[in-house]
N, C-alpha and C. Protein backbone atom coordinates (compact mmCIF):
# COMPACT_ATOMS: atom_id res chain seq x y z
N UNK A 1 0.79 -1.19 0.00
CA UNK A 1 0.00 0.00 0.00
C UNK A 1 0.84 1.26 0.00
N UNK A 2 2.11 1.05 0.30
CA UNK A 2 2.61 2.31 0.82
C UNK A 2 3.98 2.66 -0.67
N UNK A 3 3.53 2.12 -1.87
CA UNK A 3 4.32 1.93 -2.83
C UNK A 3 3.76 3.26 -3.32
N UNK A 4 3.09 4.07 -3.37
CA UNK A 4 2.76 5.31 -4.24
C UNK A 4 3.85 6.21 -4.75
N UNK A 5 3.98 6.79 -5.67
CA UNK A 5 4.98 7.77 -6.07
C UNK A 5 4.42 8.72 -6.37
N UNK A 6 5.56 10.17 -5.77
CA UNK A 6 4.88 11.54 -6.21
C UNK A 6 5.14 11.94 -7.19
N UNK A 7 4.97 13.28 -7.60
CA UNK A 7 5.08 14.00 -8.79
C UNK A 7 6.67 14.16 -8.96
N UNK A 8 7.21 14.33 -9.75
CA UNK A 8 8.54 14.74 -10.37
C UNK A 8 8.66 16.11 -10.02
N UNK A 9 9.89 16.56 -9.49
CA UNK A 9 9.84 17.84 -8.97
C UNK A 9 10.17 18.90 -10.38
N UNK A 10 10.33 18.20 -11.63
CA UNK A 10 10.44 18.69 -12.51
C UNK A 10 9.51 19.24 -13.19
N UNK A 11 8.56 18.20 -13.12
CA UNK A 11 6.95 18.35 -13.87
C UNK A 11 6.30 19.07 -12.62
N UNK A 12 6.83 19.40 -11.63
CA UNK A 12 5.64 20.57 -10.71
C UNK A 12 6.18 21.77 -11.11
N UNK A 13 7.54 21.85 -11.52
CA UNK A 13 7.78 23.16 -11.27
C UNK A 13 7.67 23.86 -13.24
N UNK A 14 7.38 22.74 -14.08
CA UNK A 14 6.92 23.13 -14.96
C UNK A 14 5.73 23.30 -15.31
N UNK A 15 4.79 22.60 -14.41
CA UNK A 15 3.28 23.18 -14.41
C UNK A 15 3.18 24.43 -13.51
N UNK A 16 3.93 25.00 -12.54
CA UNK A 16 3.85 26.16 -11.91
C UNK A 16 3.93 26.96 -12.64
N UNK A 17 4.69 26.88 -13.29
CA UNK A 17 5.55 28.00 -14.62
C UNK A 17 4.22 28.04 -15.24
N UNK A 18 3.76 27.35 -15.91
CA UNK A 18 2.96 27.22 -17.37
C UNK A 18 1.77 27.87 -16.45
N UNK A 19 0.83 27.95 -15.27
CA UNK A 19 -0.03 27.74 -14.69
C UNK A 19 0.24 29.79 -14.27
N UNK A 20 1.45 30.12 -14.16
CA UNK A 20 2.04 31.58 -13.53
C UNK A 20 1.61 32.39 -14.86
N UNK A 21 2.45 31.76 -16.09
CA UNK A 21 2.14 32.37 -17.45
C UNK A 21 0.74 32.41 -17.97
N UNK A 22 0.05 31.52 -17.64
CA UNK A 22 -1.68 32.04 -18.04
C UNK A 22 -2.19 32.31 -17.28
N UNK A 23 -2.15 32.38 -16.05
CA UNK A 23 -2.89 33.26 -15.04
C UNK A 23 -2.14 35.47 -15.78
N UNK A 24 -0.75 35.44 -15.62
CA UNK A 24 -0.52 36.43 -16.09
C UNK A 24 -1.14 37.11 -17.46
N UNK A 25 -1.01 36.09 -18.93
CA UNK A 25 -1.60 36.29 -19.66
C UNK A 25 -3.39 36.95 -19.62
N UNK A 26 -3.72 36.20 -18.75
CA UNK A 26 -5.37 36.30 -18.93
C UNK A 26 -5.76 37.84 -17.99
N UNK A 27 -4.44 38.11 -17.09
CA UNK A 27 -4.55 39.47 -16.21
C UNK A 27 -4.21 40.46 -17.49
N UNK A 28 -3.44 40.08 -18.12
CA UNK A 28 -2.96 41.26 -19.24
C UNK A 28 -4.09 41.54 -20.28
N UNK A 29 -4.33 40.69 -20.79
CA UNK A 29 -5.61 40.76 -21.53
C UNK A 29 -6.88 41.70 -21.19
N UNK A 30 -7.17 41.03 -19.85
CA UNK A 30 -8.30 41.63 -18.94
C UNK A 30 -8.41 43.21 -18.74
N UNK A 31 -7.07 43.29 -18.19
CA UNK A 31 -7.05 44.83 -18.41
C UNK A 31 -6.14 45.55 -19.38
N UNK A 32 -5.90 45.15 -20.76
CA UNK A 32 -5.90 45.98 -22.22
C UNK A 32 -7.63 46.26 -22.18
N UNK A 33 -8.17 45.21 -21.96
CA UNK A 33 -10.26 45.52 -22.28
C UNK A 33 -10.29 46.87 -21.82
N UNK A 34 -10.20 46.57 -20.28
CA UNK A 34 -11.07 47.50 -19.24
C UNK A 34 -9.96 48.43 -19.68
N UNK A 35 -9.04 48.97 -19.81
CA UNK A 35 -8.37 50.14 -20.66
C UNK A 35 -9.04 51.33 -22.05
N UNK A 36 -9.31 49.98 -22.14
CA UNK A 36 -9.61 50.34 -23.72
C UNK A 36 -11.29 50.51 -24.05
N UNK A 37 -12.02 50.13 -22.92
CA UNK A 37 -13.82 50.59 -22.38
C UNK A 37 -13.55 51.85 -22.28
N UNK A 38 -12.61 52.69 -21.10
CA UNK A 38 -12.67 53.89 -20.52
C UNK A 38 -11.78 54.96 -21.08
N UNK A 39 -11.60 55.06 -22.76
CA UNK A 39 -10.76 56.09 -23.57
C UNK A 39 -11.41 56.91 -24.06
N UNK A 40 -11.89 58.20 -22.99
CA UNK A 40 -12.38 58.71 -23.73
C UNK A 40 -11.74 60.31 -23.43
N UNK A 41 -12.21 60.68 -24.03
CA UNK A 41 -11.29 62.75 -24.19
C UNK A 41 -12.07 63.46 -23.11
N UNK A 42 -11.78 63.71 -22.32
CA UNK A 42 -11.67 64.55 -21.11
C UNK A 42 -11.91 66.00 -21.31
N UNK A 43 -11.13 65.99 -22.05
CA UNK A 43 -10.49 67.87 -22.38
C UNK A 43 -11.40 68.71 -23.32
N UNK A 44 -12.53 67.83 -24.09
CA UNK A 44 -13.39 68.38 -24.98
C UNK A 44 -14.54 69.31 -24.40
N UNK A 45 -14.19 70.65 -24.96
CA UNK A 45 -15.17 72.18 -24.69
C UNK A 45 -14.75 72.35 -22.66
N UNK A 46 -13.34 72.25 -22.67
CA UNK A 46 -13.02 73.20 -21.42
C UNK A 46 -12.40 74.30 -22.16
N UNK A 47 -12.74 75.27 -21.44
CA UNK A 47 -12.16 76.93 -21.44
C UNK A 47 -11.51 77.09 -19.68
N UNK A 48 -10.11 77.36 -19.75
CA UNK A 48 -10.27 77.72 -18.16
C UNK A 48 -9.68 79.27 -18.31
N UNK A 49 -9.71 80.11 -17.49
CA UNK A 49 -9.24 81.66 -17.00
C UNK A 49 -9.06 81.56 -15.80
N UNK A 50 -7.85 82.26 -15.34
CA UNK A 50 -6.70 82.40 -14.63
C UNK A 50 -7.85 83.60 -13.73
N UNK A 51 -8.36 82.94 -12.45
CA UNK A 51 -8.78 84.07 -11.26
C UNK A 51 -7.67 85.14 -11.08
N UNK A 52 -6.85 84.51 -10.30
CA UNK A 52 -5.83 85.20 -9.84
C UNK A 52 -4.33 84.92 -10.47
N UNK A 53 -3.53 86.08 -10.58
CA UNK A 53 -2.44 85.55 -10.59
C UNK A 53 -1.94 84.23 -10.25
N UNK A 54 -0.86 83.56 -10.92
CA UNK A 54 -0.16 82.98 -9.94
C UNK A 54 1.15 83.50 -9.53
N UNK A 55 0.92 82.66 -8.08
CA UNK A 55 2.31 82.83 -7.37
C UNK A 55 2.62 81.55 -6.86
N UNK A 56 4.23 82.23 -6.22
CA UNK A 56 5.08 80.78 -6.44
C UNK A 56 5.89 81.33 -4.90
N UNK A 57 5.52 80.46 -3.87
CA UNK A 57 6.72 80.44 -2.44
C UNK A 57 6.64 78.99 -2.35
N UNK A 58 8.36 78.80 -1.37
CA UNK A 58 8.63 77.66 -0.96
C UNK A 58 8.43 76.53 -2.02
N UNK A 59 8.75 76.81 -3.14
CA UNK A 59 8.55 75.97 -4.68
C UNK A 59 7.73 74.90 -5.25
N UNK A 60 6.69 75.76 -4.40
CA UNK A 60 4.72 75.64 -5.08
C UNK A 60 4.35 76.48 -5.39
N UNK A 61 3.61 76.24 -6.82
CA UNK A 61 2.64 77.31 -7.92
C UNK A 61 1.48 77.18 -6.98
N UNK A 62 0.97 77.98 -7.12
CA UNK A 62 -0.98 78.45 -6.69
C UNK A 62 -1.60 78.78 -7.66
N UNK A 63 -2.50 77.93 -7.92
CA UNK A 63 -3.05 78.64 -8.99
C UNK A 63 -4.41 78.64 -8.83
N UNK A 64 -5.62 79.36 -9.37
CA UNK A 64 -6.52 79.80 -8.88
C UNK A 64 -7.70 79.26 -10.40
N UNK A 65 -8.30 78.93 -10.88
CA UNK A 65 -8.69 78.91 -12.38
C UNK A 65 -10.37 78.49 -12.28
N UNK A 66 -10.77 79.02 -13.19
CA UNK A 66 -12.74 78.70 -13.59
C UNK A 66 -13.07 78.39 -15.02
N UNK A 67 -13.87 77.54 -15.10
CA UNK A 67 -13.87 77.09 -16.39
C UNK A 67 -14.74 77.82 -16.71
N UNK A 68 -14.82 78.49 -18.27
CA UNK A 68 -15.30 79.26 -18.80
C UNK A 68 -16.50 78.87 -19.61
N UNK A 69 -16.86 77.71 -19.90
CA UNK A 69 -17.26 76.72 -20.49
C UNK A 69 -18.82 76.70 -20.21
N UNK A 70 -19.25 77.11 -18.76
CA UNK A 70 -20.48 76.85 -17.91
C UNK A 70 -21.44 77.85 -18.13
């Protein structure tokens, strides 16, 4: 009864591999999709104007802005 043999440490660590590469594959895939659902242009019919000046201390801009657009 106690004659059983295990796996080849060769053939586990080449099904790990193969098993790492399509789990990765199918993540890459998955999100090129969901990438490629949510492309869309952002920037279409903004106008912005400058409230206030900007200024610049301790080497941060401030900037103040309203979209013109509304």
């Amino acid at each position: 009864m106690m004659s059983k043999k295990g796996m080849s440490p060769l053939i586990a660590t080449v099904l790990l591999i193969a098993f790492a590469v399509a789990i990765g594959a199918m993540i890459m895939n998955w999100t090129s999709n969901v990438s490629q659902d949510h492309n869309v242009d952002y920037c279409e019919g903004i106008s912005l104007m400058a409230v206030q000046p900007a200024c610049m201390s301790r080497n941060q801009v401030q900037l103040s802005l309203k979209n013109n657009d509304q």
